[in-house]
N, C-alpha and C. Protein backbone atom coordinates (compact mmCIF):
# COMPACT_ATOMS: atom_id res chain seq x y z
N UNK A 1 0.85 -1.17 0.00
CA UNK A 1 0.00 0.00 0.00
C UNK A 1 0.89 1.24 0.00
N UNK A 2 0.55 2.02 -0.59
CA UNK A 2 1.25 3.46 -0.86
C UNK A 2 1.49 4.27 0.49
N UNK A 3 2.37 4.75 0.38
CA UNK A 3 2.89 6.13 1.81
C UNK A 3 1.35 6.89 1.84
N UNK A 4 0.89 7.13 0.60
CA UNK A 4 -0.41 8.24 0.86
C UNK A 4 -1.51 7.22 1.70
N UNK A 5 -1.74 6.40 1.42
CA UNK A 5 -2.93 5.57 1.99
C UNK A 5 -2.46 5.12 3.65
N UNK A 6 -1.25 4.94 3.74
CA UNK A 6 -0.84 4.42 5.53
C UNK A 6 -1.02 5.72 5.60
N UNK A 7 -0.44 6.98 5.56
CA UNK A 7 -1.18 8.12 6.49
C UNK A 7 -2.46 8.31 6.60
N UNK A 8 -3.16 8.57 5.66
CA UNK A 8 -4.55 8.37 5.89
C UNK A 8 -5.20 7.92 6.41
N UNK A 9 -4.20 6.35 7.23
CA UNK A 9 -4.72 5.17 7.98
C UNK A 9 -5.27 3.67 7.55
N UNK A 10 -5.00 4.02 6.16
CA UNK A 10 -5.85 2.71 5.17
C UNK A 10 -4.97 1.77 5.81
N UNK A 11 -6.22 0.31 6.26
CA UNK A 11 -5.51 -1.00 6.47
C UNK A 11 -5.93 -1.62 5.45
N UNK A 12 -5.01 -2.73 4.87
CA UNK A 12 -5.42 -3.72 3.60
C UNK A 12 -5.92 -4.56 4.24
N UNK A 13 -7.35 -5.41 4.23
CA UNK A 13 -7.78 -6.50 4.09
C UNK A 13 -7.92 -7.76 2.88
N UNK A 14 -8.10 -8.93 3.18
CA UNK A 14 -8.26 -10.25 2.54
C UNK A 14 -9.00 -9.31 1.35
N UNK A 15 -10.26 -8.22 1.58
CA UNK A 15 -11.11 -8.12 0.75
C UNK A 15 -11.07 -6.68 0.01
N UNK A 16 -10.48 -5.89 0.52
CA UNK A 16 -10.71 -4.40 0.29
C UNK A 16 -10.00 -3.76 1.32
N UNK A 17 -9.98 -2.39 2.39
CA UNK A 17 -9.13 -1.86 2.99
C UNK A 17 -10.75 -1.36 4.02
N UNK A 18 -9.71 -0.97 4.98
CA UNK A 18 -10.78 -0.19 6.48
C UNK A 18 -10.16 1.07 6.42
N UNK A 19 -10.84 1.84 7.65
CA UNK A 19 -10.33 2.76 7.80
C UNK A 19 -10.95 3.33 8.93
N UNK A 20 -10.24 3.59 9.93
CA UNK A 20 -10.86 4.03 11.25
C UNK A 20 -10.74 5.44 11.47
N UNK A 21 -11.70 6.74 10.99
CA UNK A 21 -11.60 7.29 10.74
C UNK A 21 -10.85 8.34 12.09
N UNK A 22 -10.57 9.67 11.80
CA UNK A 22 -9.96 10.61 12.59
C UNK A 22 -10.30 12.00 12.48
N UNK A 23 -10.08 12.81 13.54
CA UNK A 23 -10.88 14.37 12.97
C UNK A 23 -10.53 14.80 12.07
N UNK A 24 -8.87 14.44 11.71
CA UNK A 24 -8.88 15.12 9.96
C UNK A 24 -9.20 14.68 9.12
N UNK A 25 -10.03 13.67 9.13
CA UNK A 25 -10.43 12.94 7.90
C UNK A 25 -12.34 13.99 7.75
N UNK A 26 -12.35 14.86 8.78
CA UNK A 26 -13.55 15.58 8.61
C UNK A 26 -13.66 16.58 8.00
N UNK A 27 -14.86 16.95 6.86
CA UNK A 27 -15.51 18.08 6.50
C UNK A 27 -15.85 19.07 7.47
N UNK A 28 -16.49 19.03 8.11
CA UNK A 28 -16.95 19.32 9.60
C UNK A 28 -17.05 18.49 10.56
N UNK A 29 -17.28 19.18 11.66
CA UNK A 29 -17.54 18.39 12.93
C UNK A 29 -18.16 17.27 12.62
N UNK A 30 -17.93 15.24 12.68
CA UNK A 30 -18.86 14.56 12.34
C UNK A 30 -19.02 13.89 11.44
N UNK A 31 -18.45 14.67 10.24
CA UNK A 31 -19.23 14.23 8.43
C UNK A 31 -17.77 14.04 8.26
N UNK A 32 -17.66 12.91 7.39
CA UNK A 32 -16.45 12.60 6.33
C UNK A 32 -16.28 13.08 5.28
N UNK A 33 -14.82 13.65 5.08
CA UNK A 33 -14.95 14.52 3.62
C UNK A 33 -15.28 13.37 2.30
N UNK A 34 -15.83 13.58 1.34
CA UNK A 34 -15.67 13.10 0.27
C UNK A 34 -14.78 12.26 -0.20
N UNK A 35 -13.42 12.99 -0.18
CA UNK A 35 -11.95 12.77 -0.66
C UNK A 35 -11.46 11.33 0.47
N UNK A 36 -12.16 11.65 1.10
CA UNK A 36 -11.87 10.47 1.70
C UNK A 36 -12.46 8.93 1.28
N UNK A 37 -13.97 9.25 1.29
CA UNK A 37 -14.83 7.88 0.77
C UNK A 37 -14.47 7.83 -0.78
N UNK A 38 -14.14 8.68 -1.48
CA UNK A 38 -13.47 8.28 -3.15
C UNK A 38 -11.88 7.70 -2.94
N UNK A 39 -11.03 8.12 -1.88
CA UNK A 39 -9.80 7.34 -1.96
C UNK A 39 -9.93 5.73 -0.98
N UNK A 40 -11.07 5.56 -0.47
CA UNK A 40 -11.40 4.40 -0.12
C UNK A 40 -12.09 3.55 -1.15
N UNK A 41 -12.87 4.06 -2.37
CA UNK A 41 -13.46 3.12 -3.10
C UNK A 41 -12.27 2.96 -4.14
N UNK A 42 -11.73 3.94 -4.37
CA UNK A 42 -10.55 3.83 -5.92
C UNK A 42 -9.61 2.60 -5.12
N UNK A 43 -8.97 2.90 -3.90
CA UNK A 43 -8.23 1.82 -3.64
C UNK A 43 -8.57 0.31 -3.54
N UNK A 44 -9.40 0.45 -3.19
CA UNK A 44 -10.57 -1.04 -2.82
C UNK A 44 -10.48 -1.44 -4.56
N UNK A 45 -11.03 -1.38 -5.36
CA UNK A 45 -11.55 -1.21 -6.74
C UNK A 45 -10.05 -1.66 -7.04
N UNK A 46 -8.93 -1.12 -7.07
CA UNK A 46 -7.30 -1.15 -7.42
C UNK A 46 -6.86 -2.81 -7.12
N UNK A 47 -7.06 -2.71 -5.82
CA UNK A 47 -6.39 -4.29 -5.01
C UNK A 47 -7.59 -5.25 -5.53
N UNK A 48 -8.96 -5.03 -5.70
CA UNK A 48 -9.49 -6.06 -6.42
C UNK A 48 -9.03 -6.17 -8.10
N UNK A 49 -8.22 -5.34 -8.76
CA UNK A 49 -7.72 -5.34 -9.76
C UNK A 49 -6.74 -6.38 -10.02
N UNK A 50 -5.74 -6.51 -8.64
CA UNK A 50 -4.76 -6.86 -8.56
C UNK A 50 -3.48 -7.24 -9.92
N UNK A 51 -3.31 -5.85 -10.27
CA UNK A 51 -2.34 -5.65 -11.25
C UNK A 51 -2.15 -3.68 -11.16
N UNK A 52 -0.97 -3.61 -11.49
CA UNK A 52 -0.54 -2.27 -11.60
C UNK A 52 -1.29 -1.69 -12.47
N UNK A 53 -2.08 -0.54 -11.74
CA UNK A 53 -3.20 0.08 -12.69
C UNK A 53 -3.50 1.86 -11.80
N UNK A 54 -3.32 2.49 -12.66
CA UNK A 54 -3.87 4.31 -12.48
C UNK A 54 -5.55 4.26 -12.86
N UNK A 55 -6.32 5.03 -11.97
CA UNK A 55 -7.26 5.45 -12.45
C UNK A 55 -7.33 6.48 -13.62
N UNK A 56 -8.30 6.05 -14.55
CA UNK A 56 -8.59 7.02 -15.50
C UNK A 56 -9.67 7.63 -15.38
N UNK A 57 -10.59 7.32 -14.53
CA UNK A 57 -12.14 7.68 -14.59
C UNK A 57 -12.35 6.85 -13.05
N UNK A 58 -13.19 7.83 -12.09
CA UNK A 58 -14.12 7.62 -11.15
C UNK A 58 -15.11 8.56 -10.80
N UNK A 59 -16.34 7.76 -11.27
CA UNK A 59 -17.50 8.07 -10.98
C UNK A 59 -18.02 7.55 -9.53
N UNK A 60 -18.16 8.85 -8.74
CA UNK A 60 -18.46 8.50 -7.26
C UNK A 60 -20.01 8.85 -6.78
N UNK A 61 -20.82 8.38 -6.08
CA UNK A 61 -22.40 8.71 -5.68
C UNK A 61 -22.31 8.34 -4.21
N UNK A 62 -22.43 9.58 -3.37
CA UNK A 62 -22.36 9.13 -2.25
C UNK A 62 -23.87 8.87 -1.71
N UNK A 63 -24.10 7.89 -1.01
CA UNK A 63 -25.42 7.70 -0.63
C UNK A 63 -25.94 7.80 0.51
N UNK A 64 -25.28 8.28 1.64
CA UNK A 64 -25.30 8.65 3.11
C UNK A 64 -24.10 9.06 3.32
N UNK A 65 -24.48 10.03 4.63
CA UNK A 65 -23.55 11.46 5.42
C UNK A 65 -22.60 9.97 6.09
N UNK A 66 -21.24 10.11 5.74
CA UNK A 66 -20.07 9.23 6.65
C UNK A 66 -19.88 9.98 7.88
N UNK A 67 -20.03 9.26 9.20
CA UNK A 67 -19.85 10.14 10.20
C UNK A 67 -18.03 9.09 10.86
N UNK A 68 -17.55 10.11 11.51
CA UNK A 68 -16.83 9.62 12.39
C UNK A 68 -16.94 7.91 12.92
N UNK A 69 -15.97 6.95 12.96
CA UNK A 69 -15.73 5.43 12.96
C UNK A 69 -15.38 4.84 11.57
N UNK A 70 -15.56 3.56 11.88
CA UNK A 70 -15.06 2.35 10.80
C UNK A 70 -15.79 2.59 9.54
N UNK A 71 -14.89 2.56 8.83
CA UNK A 71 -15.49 2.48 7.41
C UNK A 71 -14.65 1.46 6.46
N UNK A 72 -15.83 0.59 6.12
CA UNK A 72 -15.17 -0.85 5.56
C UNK A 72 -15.49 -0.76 3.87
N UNK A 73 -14.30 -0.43 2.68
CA UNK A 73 -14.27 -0.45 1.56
C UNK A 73 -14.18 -2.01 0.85
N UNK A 74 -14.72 -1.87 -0.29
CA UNK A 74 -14.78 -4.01 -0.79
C UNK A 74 -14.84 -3.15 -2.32
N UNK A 75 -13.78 -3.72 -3.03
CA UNK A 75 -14.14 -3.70 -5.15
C UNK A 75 -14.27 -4.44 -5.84
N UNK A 76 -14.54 -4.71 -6.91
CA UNK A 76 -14.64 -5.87 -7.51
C UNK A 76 -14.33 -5.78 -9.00
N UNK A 77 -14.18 -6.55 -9.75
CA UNK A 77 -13.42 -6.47 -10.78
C UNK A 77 -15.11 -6.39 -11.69
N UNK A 78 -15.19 -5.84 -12.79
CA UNK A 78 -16.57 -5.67 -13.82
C UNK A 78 -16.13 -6.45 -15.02
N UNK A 79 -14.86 -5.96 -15.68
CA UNK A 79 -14.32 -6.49 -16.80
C UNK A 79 -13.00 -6.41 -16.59
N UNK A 80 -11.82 -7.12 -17.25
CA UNK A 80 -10.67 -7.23 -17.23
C UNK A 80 -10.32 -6.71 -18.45
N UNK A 81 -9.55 -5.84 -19.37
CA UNK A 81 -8.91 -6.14 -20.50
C UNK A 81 -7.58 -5.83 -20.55
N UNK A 82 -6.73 -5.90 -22.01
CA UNK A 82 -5.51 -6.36 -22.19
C UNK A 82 -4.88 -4.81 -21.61
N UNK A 83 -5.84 -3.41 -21.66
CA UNK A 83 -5.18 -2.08 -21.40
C UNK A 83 -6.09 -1.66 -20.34
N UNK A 84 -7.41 -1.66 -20.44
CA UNK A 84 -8.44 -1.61 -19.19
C UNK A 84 -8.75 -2.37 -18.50
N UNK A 85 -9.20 -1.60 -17.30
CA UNK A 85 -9.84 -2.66 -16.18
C UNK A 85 -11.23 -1.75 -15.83
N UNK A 86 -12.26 -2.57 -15.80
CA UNK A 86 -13.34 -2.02 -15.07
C UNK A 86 -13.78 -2.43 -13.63
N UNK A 87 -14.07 -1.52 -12.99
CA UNK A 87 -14.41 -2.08 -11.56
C UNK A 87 -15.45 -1.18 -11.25
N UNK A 88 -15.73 -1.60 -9.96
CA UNK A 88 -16.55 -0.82 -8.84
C UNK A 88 -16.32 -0.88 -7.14
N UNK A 89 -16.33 0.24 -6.17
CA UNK A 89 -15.79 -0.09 -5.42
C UNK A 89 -16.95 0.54 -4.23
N UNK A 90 -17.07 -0.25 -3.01
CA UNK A 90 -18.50 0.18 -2.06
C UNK A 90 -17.45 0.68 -0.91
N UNK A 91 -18.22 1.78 -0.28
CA UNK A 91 -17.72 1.78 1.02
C UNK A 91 -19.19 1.85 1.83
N UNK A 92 -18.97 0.45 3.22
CA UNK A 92 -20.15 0.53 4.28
C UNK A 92 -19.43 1.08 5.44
N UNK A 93 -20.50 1.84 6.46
CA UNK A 93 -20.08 1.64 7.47
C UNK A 93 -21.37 1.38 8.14
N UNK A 94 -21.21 0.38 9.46
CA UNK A 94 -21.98 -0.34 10.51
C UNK A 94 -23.30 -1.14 9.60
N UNK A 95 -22.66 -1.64 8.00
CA UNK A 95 -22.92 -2.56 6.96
C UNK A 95 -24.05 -1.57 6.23
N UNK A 96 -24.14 -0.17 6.75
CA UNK A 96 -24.59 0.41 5.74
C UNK A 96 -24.00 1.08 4.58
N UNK A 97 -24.41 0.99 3.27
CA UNK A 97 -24.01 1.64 2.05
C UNK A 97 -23.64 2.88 2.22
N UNK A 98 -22.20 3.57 2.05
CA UNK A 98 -22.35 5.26 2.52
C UNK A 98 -22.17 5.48 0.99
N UNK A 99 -21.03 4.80 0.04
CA UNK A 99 -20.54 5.79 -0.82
C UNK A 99 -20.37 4.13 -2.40
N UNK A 100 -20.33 4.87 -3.23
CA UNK A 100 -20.33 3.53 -4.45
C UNK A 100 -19.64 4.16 -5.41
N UNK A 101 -18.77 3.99 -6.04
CA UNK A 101 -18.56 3.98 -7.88
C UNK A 101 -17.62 3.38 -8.58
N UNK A 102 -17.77 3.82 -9.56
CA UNK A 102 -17.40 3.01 -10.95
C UNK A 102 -15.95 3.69 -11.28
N UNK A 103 -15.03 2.89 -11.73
CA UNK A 103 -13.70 2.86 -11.80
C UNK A 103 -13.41 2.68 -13.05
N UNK A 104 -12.38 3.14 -13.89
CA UNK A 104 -11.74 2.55 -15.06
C UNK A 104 -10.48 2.95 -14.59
N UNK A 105 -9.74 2.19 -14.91
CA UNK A 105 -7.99 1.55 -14.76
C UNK A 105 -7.17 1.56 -15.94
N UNK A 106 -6.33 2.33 -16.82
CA UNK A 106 -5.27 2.20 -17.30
C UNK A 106 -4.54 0.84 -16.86
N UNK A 107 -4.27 -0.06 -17.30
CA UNK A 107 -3.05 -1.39 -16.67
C UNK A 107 -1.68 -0.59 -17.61
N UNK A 108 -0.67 -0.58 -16.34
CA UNK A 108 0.22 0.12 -16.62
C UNK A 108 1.33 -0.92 -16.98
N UNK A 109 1.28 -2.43 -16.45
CA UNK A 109 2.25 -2.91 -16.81
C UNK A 109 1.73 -4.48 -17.47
């Protein structure tokens, strides 16, 4: 996992990455910034890739306010190809849906 993601706090799981959130990970008092639940789904989405790959495109829809605690990211692969990868990547917290989208991947090597 990248220097940017251990500060942030990202742990890698079997399935996707966590993240136990912190006050700077806040918009305001409470609410999780954005930038946060999009660098939890792009990474999630990446390691389910599992091949060296840059985002080219993420489309993010957040679907509930992320408050302060655990937030558990999972991706999954859509299509594989020989230069793209398609994915999608969820972030829950307390197994509710907060944040979802759609990924395309450059494969860089």
């Amino acid at each position: 996992m990248a220097n940017f993601n251990r500060e942030l706090g990202m742990v890698a799981t079997d399935d996707g990455v966590e993240l136990e959130t912190r006050p700077e990970h806040e918009v305001m008092p409470g609410t999780i910034h954005f930038a946060v639940l999009a660098t939890l789904v792009e990474v999630s989405a990446a390691q389910a890739a599992n091949r060296s790959v840059v985002p080219t495109n993420v489309n993010l829809s957040l679907m509930r306010r992320a408050v302060a605690g655990k937030l558990v990211a999972k991706g999954r692969v859509l299509k594989a190809g020989r230069t793209l990868i398609f994915a999608e990547g969820e972030v829950y917290q307390d197994d509710k849906l907060v944040a979802k989208a759609a990924v395309t991947f450059a494969v860089m090597a």
